[in-house]
PDB file of N, CA and C in Angstrom:
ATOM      1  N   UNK A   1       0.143   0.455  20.232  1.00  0.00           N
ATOM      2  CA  UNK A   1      -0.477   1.254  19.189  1.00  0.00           C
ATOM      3  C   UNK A   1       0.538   2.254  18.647  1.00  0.00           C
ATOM      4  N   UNK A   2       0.330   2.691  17.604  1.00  0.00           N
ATOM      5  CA  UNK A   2       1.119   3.498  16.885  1.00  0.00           C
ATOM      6  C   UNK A   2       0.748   4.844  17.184  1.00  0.00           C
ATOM      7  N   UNK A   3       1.765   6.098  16.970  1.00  0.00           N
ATOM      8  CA  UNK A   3       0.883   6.919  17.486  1.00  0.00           C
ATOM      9  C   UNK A   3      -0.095   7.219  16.586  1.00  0.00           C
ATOM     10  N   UNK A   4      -0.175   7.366  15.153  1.00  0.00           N
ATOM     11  CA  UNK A   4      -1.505   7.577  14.534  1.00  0.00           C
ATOM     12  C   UNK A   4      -2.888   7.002  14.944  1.00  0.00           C
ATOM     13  N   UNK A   5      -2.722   5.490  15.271  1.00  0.00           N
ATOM     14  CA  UNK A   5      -3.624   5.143  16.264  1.00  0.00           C
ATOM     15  C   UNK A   5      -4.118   5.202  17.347  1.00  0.00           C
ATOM     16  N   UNK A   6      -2.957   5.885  18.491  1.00  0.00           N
ATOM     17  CA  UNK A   6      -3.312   6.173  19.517  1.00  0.00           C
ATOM     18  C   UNK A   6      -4.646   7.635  19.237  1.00  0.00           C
ATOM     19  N   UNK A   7      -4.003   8.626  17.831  1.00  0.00           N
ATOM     20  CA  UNK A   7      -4.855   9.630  18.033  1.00  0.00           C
ATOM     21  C   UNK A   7      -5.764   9.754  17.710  1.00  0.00           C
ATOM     22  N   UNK A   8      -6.158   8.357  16.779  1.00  0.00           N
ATOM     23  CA  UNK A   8      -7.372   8.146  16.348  1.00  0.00           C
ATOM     24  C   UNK A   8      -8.044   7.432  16.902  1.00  0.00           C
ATOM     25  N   UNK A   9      -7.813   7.176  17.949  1.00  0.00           N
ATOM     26  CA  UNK A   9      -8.610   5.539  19.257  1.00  0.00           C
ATOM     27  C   UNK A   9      -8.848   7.083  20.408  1.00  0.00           C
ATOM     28  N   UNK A  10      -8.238   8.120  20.578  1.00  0.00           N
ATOM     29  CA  UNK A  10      -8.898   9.012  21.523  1.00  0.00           C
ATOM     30  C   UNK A  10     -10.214   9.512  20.815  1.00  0.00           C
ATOM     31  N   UNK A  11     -10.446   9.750  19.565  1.00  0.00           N
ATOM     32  CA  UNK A  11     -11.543   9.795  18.916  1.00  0.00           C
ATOM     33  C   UNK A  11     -12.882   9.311  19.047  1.00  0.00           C
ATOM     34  N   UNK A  12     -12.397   7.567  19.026  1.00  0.00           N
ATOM     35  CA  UNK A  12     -13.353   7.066  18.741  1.00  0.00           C
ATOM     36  C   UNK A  12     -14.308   6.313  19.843  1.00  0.00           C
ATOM     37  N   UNK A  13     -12.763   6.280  20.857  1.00  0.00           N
ATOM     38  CA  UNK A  13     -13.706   5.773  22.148  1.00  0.00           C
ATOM     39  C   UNK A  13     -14.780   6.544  22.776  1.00  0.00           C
ATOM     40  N   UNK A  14     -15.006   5.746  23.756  1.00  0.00           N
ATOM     41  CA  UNK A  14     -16.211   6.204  24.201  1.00  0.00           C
ATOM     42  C   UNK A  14     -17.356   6.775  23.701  1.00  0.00           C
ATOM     43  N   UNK A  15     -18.003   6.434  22.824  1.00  0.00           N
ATOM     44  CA  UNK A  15     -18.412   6.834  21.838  1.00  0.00           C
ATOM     45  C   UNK A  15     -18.722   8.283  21.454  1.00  0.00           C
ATOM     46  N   UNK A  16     -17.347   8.583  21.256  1.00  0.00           N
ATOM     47  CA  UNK A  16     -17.298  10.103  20.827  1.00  0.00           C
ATOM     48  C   UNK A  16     -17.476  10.414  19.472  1.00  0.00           C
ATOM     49  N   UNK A  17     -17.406   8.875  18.754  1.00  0.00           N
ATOM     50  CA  UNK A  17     -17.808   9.122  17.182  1.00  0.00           C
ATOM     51  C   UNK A  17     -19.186   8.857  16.562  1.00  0.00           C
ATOM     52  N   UNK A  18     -19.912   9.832  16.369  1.00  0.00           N
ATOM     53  CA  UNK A  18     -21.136   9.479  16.273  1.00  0.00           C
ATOM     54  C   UNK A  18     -22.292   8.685  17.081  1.00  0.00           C
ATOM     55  N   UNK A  19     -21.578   8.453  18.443  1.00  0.00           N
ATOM     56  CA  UNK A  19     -22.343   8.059  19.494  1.00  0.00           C
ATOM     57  C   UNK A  19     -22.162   6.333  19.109  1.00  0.00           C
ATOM     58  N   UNK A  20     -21.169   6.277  18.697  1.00  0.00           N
ATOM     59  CA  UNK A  20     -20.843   4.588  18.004  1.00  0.00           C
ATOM     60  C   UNK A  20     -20.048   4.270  18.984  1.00  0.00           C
ATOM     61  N   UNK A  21     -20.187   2.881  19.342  1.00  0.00           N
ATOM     62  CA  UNK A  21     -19.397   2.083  20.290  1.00  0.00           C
ATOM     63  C   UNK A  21     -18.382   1.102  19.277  1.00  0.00           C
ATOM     64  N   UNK A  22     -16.881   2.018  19.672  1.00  0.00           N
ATOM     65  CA  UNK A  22     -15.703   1.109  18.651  1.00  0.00           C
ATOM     66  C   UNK A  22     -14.494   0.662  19.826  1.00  0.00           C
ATOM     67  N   UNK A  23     -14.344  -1.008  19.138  1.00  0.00           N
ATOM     68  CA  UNK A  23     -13.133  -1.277  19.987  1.00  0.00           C
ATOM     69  C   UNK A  23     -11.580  -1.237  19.252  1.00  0.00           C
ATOM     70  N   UNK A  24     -10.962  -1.559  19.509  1.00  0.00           N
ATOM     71  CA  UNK A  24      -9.629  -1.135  18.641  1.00  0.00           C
ATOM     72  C   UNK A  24      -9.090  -2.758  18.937  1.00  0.00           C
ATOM     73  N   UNK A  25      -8.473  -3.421  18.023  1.00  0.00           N
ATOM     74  CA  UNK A  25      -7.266  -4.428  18.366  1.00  0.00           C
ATOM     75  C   UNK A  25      -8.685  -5.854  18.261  1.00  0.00           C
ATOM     76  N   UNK A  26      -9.377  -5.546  17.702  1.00  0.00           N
ATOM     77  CA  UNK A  26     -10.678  -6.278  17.786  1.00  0.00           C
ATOM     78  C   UNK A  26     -10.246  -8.270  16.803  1.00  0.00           C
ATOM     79  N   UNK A  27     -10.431  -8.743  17.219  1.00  0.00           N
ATOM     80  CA  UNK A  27     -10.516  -9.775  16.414  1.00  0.00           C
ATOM     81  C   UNK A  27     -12.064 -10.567  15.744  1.00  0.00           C
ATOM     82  N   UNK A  28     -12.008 -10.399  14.100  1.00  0.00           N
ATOM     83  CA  UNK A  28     -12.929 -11.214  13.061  1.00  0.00           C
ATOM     84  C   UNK A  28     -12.200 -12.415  12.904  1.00  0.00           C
ATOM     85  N   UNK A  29     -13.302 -13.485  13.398  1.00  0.00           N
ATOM     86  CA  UNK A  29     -13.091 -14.957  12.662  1.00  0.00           C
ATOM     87  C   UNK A  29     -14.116 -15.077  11.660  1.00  0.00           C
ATOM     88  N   UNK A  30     -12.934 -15.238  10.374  1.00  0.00           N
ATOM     89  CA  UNK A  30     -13.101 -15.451   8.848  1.00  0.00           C
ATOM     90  C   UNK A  30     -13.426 -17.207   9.060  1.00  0.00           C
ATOM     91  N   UNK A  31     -12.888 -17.920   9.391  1.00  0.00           N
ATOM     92  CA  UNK A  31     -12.685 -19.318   9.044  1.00  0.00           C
ATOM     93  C   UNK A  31     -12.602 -20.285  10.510  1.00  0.00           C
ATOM     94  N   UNK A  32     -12.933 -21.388  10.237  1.00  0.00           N
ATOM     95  CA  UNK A  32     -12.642 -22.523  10.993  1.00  0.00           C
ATOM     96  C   UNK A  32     -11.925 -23.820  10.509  1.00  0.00           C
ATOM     97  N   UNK A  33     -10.936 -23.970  10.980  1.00  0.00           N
ATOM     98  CA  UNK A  33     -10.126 -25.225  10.203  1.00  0.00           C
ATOM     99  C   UNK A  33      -9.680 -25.883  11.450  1.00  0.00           C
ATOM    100  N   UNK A  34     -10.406 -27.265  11.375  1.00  0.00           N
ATOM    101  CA  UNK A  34     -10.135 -29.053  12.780  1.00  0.00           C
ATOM    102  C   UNK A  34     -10.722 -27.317  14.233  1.00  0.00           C
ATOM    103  N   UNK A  35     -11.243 -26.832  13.805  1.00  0.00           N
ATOM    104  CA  UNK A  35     -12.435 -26.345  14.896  1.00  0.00           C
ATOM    105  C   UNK A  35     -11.428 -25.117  15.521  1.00  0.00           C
ATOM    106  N   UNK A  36     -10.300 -24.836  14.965  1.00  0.00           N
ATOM    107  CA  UNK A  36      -9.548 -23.539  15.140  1.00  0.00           C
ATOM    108  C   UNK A  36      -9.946 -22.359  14.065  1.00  0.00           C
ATOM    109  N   UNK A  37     -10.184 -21.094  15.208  1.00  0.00           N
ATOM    110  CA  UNK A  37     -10.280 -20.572  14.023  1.00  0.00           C
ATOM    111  C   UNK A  37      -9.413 -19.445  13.843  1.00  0.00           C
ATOM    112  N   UNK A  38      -9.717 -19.311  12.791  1.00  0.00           N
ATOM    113  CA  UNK A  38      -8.520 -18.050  11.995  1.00  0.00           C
ATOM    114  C   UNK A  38      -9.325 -16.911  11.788  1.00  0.00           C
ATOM    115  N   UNK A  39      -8.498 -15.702  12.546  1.00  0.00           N
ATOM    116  CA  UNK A  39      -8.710 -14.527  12.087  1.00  0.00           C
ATOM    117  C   UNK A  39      -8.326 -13.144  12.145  1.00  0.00           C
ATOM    118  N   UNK A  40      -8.510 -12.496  11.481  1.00  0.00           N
ATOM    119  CA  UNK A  40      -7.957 -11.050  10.991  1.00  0.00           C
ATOM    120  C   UNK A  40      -8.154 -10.117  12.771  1.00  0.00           C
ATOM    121  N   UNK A  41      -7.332  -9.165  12.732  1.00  0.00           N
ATOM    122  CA  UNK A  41      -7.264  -8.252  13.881  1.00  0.00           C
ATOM    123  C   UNK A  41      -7.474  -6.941  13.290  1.00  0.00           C
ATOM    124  N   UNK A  42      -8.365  -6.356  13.594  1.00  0.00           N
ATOM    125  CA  UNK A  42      -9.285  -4.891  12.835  1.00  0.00           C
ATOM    126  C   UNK A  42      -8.775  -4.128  14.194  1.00  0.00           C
ATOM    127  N   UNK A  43      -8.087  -2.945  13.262  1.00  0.00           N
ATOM    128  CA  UNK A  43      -7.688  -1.959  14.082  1.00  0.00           C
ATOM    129  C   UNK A  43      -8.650  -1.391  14.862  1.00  0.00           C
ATOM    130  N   UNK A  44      -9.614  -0.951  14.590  1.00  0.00           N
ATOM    131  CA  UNK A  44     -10.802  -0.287  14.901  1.00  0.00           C
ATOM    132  C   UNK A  44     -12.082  -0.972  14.550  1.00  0.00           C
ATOM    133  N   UNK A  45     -13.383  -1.552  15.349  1.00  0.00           N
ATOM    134  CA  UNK A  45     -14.162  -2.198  15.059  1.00  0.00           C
ATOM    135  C   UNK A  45     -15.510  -1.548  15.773  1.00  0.00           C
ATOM    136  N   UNK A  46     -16.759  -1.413  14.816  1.00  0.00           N
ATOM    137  CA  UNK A  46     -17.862  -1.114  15.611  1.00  0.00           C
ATOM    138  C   UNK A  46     -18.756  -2.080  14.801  1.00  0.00           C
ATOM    139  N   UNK A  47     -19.234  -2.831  15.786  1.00  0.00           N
ATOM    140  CA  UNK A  47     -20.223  -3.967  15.364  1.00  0.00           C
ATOM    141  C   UNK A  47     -21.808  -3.421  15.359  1.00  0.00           C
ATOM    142  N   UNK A  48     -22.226  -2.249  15.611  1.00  0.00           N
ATOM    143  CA  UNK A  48     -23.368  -1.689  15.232  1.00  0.00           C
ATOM    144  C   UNK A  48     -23.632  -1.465  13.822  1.00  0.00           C
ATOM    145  N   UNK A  49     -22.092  -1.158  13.486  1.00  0.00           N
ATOM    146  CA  UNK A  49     -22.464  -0.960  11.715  1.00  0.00           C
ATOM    147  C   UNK A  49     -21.814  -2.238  11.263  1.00  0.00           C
ATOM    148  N   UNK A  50     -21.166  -3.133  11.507  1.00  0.00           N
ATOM    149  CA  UNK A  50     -20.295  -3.871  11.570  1.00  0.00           C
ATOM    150  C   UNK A  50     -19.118  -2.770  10.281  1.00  0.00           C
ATOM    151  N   UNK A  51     -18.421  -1.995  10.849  1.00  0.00           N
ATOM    152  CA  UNK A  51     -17.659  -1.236  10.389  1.00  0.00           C
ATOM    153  C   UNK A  51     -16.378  -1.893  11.167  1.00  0.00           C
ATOM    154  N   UNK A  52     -15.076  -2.111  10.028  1.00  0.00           N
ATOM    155  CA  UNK A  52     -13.841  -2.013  10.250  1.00  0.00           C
ATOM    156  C   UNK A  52     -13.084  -0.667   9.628  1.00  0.00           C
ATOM    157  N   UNK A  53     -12.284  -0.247  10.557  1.00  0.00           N
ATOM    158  CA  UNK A  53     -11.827   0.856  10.086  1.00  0.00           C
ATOM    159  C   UNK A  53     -10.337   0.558  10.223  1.00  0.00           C
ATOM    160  N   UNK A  54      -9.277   0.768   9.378  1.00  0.00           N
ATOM    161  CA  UNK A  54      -7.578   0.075   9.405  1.00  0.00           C
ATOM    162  C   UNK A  54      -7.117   1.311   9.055  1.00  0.00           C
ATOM    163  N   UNK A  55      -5.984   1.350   9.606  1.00  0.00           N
ATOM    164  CA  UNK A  55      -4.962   2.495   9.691  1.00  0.00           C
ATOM    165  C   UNK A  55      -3.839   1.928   8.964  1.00  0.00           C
ATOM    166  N   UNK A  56      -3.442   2.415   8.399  1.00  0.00           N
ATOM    167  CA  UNK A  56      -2.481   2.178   7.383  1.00  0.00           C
ATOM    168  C   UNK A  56      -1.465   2.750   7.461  1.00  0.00           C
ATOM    169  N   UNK A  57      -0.011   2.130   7.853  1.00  0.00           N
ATOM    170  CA  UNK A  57       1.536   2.924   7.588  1.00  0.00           C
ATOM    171  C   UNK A  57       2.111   2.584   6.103  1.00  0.00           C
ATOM    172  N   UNK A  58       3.380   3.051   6.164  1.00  0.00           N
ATOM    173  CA  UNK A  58       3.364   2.884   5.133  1.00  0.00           C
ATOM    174  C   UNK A  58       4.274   1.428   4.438  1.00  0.00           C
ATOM    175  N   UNK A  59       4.153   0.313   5.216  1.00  0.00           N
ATOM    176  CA  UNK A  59       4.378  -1.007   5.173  1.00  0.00           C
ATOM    177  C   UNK A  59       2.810  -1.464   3.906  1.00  0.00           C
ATOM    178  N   UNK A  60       1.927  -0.601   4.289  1.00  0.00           N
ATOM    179  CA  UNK A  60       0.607  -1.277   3.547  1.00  0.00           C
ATOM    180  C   UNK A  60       0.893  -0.850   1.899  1.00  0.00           C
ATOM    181  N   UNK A  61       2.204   0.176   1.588  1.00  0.00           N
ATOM    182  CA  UNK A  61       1.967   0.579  -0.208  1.00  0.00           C
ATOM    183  C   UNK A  61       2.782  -0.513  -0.259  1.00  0.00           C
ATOM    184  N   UNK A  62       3.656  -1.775   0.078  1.00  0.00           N
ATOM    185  CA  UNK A  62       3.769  -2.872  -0.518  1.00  0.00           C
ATOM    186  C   UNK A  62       3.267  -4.076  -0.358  1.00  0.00           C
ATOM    187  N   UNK A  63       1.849  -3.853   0.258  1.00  0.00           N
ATOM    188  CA  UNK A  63       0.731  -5.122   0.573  1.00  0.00           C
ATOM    189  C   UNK A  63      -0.017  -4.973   0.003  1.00  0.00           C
ATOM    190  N   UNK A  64      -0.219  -4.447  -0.910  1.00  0.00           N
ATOM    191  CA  UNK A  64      -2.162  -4.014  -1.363  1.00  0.00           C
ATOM    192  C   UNK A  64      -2.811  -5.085  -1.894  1.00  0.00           C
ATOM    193  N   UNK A  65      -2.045  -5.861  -2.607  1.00  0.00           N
ATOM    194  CA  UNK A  65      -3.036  -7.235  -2.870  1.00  0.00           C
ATOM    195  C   UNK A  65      -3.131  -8.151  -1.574  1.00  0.00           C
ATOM    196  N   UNK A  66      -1.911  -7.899  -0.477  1.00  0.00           N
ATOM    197  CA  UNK A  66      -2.571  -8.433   0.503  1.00  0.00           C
ATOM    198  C   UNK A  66      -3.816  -8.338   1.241  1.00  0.00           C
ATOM    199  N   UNK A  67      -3.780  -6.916   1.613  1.00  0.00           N
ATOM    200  CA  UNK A  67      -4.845  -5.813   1.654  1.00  0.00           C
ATOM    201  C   UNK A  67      -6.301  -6.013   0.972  1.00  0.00           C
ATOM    202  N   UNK A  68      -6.369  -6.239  -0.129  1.00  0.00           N
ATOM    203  CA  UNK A  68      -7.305  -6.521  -1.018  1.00  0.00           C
ATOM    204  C   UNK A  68      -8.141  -7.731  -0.494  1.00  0.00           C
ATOM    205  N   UNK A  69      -7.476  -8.684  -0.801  1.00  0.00           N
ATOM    206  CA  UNK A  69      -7.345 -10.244  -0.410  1.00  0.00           C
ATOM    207  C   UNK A  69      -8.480 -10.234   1.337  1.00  0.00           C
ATOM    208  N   UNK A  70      -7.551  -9.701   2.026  1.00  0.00           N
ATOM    209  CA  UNK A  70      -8.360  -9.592   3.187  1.00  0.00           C
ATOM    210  C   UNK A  70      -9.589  -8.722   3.421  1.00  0.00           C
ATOM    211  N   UNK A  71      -9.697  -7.461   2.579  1.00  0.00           N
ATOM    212  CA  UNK A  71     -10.521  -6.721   2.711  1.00  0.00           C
ATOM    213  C   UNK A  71     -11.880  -7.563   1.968  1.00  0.00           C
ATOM    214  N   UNK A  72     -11.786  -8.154   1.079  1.00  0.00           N
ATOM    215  CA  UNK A  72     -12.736  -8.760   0.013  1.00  0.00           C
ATOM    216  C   UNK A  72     -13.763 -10.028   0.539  1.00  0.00           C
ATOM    217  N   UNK A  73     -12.583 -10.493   1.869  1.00  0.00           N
ATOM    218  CA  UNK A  73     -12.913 -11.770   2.357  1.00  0.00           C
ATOM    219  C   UNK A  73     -13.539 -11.151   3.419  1.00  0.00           C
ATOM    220  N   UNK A  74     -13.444 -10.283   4.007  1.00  0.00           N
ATOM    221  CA  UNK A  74     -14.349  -9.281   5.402  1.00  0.00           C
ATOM    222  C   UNK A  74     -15.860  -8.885   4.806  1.00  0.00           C
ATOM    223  N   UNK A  75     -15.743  -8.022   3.638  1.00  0.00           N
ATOM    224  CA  UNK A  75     -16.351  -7.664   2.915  1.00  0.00           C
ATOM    225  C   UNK A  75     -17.470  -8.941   2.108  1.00  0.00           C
ATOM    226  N   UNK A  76     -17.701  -9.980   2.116  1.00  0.00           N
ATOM    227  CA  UNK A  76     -17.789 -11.340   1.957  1.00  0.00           C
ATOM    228  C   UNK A  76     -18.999 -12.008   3.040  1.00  0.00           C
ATOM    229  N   UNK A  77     -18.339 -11.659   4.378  1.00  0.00           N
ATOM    230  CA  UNK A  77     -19.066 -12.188   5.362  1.00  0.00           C
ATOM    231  C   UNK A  77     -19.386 -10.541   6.056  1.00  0.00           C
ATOM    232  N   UNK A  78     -20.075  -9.739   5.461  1.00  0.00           N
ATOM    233  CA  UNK A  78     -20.912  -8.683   5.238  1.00  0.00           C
ATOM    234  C   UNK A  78     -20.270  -7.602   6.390  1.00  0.00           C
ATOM    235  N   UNK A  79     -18.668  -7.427   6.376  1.00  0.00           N
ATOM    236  CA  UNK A  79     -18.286  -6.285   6.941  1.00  0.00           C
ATOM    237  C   UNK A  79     -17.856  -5.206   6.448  1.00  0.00           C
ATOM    238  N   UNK A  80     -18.146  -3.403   6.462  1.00  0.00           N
ATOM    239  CA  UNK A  80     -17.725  -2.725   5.241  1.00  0.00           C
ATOM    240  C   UNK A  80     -16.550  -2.403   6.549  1.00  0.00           C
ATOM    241  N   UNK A  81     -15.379  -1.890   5.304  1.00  0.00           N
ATOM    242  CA  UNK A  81     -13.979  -1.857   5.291  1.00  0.00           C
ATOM    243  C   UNK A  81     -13.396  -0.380   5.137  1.00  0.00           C
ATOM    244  N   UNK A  82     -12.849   0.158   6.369  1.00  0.00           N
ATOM    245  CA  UNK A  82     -12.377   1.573   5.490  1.00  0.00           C
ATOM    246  C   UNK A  82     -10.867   1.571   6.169  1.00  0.00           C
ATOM    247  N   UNK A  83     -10.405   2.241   4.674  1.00  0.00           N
ATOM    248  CA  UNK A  83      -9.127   2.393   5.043  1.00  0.00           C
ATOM    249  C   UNK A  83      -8.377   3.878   4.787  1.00  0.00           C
ATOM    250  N   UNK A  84      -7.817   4.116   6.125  1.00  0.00           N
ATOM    251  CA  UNK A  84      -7.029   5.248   6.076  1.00  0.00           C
ATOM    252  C   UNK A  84      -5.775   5.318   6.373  1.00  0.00           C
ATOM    253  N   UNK A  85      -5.155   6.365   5.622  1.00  0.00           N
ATOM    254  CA  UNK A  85      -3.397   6.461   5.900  1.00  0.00           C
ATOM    255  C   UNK A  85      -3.199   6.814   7.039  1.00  0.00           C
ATOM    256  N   UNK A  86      -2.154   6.839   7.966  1.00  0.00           N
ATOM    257  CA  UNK A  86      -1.394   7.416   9.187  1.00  0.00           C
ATOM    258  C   UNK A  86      -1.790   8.619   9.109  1.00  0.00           C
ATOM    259  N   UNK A  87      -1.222   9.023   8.112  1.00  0.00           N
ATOM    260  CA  UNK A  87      -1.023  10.986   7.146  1.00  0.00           C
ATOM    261  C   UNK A  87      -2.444  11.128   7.496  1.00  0.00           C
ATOM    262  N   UNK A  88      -3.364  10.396   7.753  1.00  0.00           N
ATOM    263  CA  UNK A  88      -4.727  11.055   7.602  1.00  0.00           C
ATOM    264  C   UNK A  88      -5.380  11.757   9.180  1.00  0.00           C
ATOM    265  N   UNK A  89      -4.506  11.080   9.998  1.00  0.00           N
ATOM    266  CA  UNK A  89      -4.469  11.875  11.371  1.00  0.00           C
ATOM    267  C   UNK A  89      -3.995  12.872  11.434  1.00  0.00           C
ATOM    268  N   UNK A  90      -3.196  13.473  10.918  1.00  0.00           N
ATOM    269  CA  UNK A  90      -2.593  14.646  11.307  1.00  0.00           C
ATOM    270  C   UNK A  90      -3.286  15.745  10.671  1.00  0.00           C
ATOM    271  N   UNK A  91      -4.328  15.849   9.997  1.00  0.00           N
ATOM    272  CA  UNK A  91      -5.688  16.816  10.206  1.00  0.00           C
ATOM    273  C   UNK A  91      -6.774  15.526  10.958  1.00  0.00           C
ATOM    274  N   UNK A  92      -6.834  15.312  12.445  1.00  0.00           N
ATOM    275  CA  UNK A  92      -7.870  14.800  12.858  1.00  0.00           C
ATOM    276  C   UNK A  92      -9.435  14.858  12.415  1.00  0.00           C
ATOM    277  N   UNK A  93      -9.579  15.615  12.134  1.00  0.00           N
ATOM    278  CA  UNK A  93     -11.305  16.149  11.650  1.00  0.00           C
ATOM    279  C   UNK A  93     -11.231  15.507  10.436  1.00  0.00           C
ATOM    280  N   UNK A  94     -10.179  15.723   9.376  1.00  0.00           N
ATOM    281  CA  UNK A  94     -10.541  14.998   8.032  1.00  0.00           C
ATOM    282  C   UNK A  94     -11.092  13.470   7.935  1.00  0.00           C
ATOM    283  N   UNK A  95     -10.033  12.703   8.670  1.00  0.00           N
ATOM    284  CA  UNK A  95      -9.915  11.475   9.255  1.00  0.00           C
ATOM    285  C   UNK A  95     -11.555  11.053   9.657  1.00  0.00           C
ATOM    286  N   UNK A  96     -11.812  12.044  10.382  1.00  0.00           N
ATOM    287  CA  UNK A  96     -13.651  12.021  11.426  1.00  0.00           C
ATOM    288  C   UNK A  96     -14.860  11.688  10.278  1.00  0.00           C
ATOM    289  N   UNK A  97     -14.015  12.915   9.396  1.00  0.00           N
ATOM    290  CA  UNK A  97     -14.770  13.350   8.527  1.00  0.00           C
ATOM    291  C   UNK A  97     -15.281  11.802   7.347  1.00  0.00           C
ATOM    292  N   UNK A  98     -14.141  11.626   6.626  1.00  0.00           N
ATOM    293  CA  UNK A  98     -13.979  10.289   6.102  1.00  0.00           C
ATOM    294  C   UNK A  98     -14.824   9.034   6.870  1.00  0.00           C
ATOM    295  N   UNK A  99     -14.681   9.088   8.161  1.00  0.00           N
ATOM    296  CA  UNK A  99     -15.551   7.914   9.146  1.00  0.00           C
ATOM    297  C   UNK A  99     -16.608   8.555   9.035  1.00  0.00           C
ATOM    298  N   UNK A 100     -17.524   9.718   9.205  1.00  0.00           N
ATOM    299  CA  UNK A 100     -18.289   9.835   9.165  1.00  0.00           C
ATOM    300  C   UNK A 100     -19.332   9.465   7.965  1.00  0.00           C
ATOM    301  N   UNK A 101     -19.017  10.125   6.982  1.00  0.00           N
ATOM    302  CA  UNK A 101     -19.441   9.945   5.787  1.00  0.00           C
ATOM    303  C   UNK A 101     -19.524   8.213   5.247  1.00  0.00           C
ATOM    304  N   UNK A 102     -18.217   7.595   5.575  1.00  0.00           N
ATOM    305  CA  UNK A 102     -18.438   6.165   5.212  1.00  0.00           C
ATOM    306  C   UNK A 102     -19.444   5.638   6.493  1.00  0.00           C
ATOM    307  N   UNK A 103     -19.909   5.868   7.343  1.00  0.00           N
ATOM    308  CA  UNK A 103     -21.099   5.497   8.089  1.00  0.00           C
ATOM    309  C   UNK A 103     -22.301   5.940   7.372  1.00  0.00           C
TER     310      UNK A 103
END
């Protein structure tokens, strides 16, 4: 984990976020192809809301249509998607704040 993630996975475990149970490093299967399937790894996952939450460095300001692409196809098979910068840990509460509200 990165450290932005590490400080945002002390957050969220145990359900210290809103009493929500989130796993981190979680894998969504989008697809099945000859009975393999393919799928995305969600930084942060709580299947009560089916909430993905992705942390973003800054490798993601030259992916965004990648980004898109995947978010649209999650979003599709009825998962909502939030995305935050690294930068957004370093006021922790804002970060909370942002998860909260998108819950």
């Amino acid at each position: 984990m990165t450290e932005a993630e590490e400080k945002l996975w002390y957050f969220l475990r145990n359900r210290r976020c809103c009493g929500l149970k989130f796993l981190r490093q979680h894998p969504i299967i989008y697809d099945l192809i000859n009975n393999e399937p393919r799928y995305y790894i969600a930084d942060f996952y709580c299947s009560e809301k089916k909430l993905i939450v992705e942390l973003d460095g800054k490798i993601h300001d030259f992916q965004k249509e990648k980004d898109q692409f995947r978010d649209d196809i999650l979003v599709d098979l009825g998962f909502r998607v939030l995305r935050l910068r690294n930068e957004d840990t370093e006021k922790i509460a804002i970060a909370l704040k942002k998860i909260k509200e998108f819950i």
